[in-house]
PDB file of N, CA and C in Angstrom:
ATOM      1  N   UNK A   1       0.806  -1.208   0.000  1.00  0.00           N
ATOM      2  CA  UNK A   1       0.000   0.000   0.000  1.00  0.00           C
ATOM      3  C   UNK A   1       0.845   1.267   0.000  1.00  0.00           C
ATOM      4  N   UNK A   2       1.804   0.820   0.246  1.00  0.00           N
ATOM      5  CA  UNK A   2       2.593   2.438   0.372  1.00  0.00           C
ATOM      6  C   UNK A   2       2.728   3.163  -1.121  1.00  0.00           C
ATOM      7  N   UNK A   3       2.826   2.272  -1.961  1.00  0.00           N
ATOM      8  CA  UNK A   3       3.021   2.621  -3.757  1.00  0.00           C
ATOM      9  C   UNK A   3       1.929   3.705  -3.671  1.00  0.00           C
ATOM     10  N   UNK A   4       0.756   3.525  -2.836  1.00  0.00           N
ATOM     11  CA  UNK A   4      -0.216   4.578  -3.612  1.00  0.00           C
ATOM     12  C   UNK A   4      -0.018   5.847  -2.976  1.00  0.00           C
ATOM     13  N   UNK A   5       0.936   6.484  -2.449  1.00  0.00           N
ATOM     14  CA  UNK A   5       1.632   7.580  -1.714  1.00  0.00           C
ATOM     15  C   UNK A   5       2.515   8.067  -2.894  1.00  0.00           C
ATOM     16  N   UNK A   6       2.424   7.210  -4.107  1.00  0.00           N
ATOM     17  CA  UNK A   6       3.249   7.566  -5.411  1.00  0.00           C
ATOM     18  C   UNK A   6       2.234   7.991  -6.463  1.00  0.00           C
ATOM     19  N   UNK A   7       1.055   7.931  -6.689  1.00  0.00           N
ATOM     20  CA  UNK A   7       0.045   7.896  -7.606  1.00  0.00           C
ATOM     21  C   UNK A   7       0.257   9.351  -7.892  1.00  0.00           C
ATOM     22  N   UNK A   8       0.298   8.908  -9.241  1.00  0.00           N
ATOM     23  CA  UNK A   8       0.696  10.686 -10.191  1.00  0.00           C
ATOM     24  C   UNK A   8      -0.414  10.698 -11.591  1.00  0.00           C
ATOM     25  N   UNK A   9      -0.166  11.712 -11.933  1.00  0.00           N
ATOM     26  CA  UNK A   9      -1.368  11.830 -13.405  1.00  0.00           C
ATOM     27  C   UNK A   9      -0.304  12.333 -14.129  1.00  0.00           C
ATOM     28  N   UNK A  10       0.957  11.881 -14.088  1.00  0.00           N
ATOM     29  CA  UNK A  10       1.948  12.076 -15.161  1.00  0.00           C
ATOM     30  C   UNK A  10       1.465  11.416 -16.465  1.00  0.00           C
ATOM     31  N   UNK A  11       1.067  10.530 -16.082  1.00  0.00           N
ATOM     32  CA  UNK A  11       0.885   9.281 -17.358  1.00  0.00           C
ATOM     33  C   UNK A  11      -0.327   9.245 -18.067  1.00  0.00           C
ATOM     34  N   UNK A  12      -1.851  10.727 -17.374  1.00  0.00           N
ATOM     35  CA  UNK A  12      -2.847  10.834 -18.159  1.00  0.00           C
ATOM     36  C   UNK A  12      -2.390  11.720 -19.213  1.00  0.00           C
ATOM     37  N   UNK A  13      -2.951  11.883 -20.438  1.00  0.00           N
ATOM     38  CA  UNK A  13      -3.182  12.566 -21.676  1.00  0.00           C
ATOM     39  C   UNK A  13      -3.713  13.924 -21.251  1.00  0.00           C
ATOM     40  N   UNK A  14      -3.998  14.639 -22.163  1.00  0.00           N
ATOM     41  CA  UNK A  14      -5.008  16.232 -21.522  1.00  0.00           C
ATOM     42  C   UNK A  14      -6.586  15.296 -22.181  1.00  0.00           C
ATOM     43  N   UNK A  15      -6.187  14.673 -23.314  1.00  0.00           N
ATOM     44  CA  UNK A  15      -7.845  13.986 -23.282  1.00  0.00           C
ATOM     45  C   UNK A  15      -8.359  13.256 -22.325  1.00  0.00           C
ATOM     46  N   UNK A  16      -7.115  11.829 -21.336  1.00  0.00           N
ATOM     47  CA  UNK A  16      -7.741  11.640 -20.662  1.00  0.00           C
ATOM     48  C   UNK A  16      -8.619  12.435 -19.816  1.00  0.00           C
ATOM     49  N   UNK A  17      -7.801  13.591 -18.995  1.00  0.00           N
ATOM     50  CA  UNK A  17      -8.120  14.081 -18.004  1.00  0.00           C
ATOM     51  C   UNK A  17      -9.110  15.174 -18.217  1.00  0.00           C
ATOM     52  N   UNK A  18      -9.379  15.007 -19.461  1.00  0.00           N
ATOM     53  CA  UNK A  18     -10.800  15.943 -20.057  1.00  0.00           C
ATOM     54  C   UNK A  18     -11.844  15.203 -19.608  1.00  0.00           C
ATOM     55  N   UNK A  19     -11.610  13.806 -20.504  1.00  0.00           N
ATOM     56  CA  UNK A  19     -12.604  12.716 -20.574  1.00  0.00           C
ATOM     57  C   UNK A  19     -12.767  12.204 -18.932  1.00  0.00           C
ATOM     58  N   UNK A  20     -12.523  12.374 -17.858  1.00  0.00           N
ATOM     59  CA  UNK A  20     -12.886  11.935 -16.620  1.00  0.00           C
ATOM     60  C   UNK A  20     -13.522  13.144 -16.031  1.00  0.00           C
ATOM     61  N   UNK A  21     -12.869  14.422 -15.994  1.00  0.00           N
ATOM     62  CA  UNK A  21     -13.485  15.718 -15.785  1.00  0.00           C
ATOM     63  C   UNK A  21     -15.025  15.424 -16.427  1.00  0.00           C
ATOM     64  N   UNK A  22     -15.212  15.658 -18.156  1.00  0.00           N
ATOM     65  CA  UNK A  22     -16.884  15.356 -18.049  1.00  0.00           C
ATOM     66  C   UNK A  22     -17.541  14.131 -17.870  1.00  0.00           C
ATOM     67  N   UNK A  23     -16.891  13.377 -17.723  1.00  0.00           N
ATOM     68  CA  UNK A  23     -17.745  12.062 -16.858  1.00  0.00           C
ATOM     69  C   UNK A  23     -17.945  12.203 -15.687  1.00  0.00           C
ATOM     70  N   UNK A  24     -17.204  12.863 -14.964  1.00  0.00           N
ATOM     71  CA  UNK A  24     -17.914  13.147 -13.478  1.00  0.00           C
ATOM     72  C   UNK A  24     -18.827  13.909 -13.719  1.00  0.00           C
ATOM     73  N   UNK A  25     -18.573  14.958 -14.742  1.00  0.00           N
ATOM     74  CA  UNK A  25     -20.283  15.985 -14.560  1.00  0.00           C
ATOM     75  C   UNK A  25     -21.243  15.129 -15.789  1.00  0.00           C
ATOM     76  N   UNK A  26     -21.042  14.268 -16.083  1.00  0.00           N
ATOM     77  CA  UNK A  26     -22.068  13.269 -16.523  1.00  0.00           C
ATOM     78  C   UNK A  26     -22.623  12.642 -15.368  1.00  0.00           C
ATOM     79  N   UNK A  27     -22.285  12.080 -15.119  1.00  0.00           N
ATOM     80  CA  UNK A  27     -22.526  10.946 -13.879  1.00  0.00           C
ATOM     81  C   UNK A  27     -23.164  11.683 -12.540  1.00  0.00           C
ATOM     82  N   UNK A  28     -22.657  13.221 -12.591  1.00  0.00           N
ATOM     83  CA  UNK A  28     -23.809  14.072 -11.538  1.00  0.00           C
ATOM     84  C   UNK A  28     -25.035  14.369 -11.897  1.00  0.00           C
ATOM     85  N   UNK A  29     -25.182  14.913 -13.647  1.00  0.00           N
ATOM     86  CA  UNK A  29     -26.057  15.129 -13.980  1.00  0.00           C
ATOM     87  C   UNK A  29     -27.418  13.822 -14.247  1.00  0.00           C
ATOM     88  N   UNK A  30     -26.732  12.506 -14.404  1.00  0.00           N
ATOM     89  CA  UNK A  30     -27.961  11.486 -14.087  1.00  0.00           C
ATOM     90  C   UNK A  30     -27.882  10.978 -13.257  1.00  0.00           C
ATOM     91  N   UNK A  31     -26.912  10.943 -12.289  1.00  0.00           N
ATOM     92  CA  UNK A  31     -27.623  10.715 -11.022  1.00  0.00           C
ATOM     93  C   UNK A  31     -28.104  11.546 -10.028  1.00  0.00           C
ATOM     94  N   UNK A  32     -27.797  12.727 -10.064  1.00  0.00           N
ATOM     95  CA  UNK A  32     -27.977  13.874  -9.335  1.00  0.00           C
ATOM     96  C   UNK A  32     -27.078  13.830  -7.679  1.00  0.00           C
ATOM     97  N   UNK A  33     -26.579  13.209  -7.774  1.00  0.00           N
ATOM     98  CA  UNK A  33     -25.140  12.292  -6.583  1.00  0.00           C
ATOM     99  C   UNK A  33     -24.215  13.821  -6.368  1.00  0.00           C
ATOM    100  N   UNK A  34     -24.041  14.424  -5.600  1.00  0.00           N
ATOM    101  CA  UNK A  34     -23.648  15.653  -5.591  1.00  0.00           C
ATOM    102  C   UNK A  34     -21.928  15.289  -5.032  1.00  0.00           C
ATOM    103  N   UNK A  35     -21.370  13.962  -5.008  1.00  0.00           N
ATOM    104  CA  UNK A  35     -19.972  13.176  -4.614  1.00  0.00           C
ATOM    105  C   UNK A  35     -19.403  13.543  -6.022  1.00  0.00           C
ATOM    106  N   UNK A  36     -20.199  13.246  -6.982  1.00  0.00           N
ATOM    107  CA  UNK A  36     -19.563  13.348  -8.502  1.00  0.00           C
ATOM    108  C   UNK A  36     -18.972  14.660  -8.750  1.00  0.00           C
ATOM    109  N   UNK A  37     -19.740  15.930  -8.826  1.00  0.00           N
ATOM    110  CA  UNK A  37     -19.486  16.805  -8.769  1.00  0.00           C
ATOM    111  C   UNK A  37     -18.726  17.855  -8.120  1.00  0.00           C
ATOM    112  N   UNK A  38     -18.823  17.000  -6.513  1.00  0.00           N
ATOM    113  CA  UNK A  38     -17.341  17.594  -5.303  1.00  0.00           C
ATOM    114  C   UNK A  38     -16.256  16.893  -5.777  1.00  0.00           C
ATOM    115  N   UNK A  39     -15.735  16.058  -6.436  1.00  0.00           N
ATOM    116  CA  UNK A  39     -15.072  15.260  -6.990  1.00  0.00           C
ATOM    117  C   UNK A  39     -14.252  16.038  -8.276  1.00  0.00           C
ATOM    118  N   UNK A  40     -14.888  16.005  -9.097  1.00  0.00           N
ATOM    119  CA  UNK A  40     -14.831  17.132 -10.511  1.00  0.00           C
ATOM    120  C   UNK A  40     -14.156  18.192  -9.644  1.00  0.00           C
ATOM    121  N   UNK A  41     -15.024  19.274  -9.172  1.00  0.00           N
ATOM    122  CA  UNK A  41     -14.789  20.706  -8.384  1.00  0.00           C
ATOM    123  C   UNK A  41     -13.109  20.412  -7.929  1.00  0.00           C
ATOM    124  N   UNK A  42     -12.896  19.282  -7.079  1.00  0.00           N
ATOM    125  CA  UNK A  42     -11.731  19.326  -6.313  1.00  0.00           C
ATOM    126  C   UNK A  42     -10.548  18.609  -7.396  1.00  0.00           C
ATOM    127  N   UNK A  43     -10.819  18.078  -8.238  1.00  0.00           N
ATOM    128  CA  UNK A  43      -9.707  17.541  -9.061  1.00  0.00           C
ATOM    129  C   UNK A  43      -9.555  19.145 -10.264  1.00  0.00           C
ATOM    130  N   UNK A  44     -10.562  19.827 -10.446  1.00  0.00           N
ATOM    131  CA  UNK A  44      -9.855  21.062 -11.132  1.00  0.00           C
ATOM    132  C   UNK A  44      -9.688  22.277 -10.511  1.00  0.00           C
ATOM    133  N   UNK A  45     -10.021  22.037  -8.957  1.00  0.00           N
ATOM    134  CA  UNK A  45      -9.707  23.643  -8.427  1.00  0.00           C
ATOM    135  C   UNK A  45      -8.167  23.020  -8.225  1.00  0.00           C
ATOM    136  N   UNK A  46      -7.943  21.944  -8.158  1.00  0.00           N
ATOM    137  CA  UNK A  46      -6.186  21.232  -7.315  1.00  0.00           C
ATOM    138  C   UNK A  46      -5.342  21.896  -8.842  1.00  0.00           C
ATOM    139  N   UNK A  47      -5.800  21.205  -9.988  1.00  0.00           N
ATOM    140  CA  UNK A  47      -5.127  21.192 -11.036  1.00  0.00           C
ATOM    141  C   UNK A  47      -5.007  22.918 -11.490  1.00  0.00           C
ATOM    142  N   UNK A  48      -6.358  23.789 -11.184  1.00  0.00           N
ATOM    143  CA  UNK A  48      -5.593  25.442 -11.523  1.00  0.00           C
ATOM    144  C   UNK A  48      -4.981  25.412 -10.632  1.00  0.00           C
ATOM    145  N   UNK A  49      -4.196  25.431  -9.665  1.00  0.00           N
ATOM    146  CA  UNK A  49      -3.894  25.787  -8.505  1.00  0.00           C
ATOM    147  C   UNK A  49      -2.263  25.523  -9.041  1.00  0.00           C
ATOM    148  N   UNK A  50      -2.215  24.200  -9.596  1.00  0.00           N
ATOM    149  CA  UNK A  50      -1.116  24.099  -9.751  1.00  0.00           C
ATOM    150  C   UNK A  50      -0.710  24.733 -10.767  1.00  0.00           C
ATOM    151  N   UNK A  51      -1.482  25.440 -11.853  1.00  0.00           N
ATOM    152  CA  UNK A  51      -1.008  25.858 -13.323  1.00  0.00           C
ATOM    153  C   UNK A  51      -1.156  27.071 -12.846  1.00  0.00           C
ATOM    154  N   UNK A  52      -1.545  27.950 -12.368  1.00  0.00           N
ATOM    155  CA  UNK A  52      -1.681  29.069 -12.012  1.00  0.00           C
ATOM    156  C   UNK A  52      -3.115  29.615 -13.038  1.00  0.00           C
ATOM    157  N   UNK A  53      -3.810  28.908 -13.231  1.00  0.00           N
ATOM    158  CA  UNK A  53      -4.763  29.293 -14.188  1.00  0.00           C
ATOM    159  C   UNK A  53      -6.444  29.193 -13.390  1.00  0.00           C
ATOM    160  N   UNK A  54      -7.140  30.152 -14.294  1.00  0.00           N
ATOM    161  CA  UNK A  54      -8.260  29.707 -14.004  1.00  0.00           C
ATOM    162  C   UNK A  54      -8.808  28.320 -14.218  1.00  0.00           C
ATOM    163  N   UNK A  55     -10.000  28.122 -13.861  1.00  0.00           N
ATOM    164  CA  UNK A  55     -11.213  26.431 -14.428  1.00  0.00           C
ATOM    165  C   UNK A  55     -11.318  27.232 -15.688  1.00  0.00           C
ATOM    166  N   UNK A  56     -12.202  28.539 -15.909  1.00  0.00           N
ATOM    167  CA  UNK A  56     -12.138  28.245 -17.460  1.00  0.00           C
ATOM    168  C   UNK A  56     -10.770  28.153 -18.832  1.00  0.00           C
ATOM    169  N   UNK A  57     -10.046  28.776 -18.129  1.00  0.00           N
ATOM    170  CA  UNK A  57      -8.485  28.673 -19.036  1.00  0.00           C
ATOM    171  C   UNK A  57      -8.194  26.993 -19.034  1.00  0.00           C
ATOM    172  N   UNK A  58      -8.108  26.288 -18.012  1.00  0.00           N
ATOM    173  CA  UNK A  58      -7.718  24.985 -17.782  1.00  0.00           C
ATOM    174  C   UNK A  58      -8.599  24.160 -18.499  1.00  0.00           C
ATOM    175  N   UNK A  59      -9.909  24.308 -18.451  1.00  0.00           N
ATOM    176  CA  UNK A  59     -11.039  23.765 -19.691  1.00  0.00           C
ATOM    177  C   UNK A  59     -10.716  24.132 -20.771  1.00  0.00           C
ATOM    178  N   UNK A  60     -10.665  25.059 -21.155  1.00  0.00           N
ATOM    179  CA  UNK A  60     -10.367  25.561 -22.721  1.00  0.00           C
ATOM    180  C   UNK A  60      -8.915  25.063 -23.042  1.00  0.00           C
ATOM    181  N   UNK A  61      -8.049  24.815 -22.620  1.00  0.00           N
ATOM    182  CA  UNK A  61      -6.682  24.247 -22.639  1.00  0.00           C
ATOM    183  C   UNK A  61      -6.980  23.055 -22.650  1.00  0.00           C
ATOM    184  N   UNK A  62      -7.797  22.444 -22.233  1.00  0.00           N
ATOM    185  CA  UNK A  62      -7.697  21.073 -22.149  1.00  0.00           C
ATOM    186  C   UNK A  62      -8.493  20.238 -23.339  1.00  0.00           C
ATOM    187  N   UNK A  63      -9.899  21.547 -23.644  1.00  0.00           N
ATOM    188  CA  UNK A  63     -10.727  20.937 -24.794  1.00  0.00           C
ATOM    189  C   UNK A  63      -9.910  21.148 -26.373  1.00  0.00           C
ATOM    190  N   UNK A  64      -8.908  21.997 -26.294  1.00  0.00           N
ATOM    191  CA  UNK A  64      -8.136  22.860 -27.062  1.00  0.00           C
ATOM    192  C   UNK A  64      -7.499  21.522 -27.416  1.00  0.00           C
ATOM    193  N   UNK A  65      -6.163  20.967 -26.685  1.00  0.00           N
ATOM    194  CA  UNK A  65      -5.247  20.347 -26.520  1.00  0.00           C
ATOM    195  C   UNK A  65      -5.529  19.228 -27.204  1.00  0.00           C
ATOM    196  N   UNK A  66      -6.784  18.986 -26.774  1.00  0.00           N
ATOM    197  CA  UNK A  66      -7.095  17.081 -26.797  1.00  0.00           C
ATOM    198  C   UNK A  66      -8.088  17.080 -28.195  1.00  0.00           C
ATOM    199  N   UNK A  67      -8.117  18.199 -28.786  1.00  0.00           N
ATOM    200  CA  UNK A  67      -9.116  18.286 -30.457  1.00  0.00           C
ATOM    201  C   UNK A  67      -7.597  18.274 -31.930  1.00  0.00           C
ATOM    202  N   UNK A  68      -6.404  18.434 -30.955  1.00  0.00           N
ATOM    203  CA  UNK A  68      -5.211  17.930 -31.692  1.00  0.00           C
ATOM    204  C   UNK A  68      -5.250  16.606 -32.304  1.00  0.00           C
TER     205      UNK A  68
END
């Protein structure tokens, strides 16, 4: 168990990490599960945080990136 004290998103794509971003706000919007969506919220307020960017710059960068 200690390996997962290593877990990185070096190894996602910008599509992956598009494609899980709107599957969580898929998966809120039919289930109405409001976990999905604190989920989403906290994996892209972490990720501007680290780019120094806004959610919408980091979306548009990411829908941008991954239409390459």
């Amino acid at each position: 168990m200690e390996s997962i004290n290593k877990v990185s998103i070096d190894s996602l794509t910008k599509k992956d990490l598009l494609l899980i971003i709107k599957a969580l706000e898929f998966t809120n919007e039919q289930t109405n599960l409001d976990d999905f969506i604190d989920l989403r919220n906290n994996i892209v307020k972490e990720l501007c945080f680290l780019t120094s960017t806004t959610e919408k710059e980091f979306i548009n960068y990411l829908e941008n990136q991954s239409n390459c």
